[in-house]
N, C-alpha and C. Protein backbone atom coordinates (compact mmCIF):
# COMPACT_ATOMS: atom_id res chain seq x y z
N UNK A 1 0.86 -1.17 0.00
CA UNK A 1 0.00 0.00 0.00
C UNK A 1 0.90 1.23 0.00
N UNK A 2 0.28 2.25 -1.26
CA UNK A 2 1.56 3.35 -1.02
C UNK A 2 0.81 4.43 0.11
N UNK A 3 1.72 5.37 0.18
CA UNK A 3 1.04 6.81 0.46
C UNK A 3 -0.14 6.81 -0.01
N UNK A 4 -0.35 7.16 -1.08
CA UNK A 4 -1.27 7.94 -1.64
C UNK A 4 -2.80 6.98 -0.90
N UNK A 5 -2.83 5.71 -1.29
CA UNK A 5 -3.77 5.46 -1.25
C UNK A 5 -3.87 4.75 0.76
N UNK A 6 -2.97 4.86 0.96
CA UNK A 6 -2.93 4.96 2.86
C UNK A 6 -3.86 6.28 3.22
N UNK A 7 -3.45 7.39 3.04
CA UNK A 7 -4.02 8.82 2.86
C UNK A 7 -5.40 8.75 2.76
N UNK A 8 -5.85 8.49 1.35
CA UNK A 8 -7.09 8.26 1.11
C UNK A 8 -8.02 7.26 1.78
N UNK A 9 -7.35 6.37 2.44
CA UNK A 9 -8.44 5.66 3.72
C UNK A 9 -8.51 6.08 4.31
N UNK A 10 -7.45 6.16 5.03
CA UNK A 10 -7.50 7.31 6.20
C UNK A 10 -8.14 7.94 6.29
N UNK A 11 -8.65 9.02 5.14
CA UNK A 11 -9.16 10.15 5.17
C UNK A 11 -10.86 9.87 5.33
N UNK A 12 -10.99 8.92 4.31
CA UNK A 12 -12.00 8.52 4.13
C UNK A 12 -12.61 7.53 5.61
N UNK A 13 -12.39 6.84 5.91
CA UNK A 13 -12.45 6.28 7.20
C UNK A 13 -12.50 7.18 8.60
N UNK A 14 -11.71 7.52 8.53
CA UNK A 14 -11.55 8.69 9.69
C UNK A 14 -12.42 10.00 9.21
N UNK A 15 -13.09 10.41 8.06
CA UNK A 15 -14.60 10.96 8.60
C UNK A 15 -15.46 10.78 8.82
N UNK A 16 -16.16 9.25 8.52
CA UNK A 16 -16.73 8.31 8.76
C UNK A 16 -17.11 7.85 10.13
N UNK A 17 -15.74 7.99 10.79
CA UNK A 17 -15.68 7.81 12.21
C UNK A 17 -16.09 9.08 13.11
N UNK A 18 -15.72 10.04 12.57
CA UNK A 18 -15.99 11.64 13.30
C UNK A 18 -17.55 11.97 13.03
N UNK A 19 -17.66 11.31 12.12
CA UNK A 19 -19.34 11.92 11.86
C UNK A 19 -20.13 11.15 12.69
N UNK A 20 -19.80 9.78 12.76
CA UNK A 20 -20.75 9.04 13.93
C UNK A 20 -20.70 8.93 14.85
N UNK A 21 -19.17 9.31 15.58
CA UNK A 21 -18.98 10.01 16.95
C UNK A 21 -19.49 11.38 17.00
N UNK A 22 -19.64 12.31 15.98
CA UNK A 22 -20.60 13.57 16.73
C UNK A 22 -22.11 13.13 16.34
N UNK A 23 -22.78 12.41 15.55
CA UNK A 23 -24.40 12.13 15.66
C UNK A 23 -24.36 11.18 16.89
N UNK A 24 -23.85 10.70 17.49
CA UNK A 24 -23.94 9.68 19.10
C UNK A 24 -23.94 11.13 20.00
N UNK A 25 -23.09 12.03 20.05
CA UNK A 25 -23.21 13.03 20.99
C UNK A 25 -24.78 14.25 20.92
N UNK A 26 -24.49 14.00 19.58
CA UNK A 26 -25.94 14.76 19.42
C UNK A 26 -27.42 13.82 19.91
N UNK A 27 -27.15 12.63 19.72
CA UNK A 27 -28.33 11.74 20.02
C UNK A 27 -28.22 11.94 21.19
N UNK A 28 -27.14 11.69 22.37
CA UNK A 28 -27.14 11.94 23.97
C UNK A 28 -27.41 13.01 24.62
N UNK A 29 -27.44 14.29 23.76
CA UNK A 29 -27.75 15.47 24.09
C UNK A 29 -29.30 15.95 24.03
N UNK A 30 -29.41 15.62 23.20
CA UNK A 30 -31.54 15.96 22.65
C UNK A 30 -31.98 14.10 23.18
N UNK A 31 -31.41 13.53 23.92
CA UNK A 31 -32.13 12.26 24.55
C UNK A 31 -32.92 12.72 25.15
N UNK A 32 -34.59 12.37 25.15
CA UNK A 32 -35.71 12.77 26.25
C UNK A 32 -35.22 12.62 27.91
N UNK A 33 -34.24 11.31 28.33
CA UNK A 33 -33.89 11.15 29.43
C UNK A 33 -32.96 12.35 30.42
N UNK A 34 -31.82 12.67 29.48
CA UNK A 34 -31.07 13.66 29.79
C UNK A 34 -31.84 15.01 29.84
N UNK A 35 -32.72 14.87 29.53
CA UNK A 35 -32.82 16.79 29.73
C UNK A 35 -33.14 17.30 31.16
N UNK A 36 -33.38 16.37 32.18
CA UNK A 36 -33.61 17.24 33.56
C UNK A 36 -32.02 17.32 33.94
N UNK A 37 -31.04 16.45 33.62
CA UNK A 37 -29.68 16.34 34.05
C UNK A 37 -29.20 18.05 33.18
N UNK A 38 -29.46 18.02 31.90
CA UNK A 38 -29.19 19.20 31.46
C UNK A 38 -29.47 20.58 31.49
N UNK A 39 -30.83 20.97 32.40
CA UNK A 39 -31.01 21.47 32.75
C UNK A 39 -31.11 21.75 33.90
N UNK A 40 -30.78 20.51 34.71
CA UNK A 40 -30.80 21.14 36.06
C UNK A 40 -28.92 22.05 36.24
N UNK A 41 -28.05 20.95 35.00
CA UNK A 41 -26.74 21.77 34.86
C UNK A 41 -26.82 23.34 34.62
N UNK A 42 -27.46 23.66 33.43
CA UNK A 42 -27.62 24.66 32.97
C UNK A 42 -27.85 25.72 34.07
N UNK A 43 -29.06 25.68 34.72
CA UNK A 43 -28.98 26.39 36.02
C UNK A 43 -28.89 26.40 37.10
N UNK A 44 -27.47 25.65 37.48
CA UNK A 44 -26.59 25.48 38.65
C UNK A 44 -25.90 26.70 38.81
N UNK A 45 -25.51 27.46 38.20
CA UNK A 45 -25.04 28.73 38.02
C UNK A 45 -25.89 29.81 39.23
N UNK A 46 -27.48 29.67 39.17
CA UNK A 46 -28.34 30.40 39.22
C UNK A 46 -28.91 30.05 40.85
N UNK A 47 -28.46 28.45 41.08
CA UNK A 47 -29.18 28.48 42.29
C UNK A 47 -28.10 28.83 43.49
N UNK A 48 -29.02 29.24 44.49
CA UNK A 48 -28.64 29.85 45.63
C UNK A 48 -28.13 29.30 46.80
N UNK A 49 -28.14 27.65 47.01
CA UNK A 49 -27.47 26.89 47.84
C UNK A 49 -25.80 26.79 47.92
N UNK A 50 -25.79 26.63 48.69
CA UNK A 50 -23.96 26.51 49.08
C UNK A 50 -23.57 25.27 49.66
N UNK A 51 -22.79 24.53 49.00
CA UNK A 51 -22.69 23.61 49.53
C UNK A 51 -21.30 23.44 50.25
């Protein structure tokens, strides 16, 4: 296998891989389950307890 076509898997493979590692993060993010976890993050900022 030369360069050239090492490169071109690579390339090709490895966006393949990046694209379905960020649609898994996007699926975990807009998950119906996660959203009280995400919002209760979101406004942790805001609440008034001290721990």
């Amino acid at each position: 296998m030369n360069y050239e076509a090492m490169a071109h898997f690579a390339q090709t493979w490895g966006m393949i891989y990046f694209i379905l590692i960020f649609a898994g993060a996007v699926a975990y993010i807009f998950w119906p389950s996660n959203r009280k976890k995400f919002d209760d993050a979101a406004n942790s900022p805001f609440n008034e307890e001290l721990d």
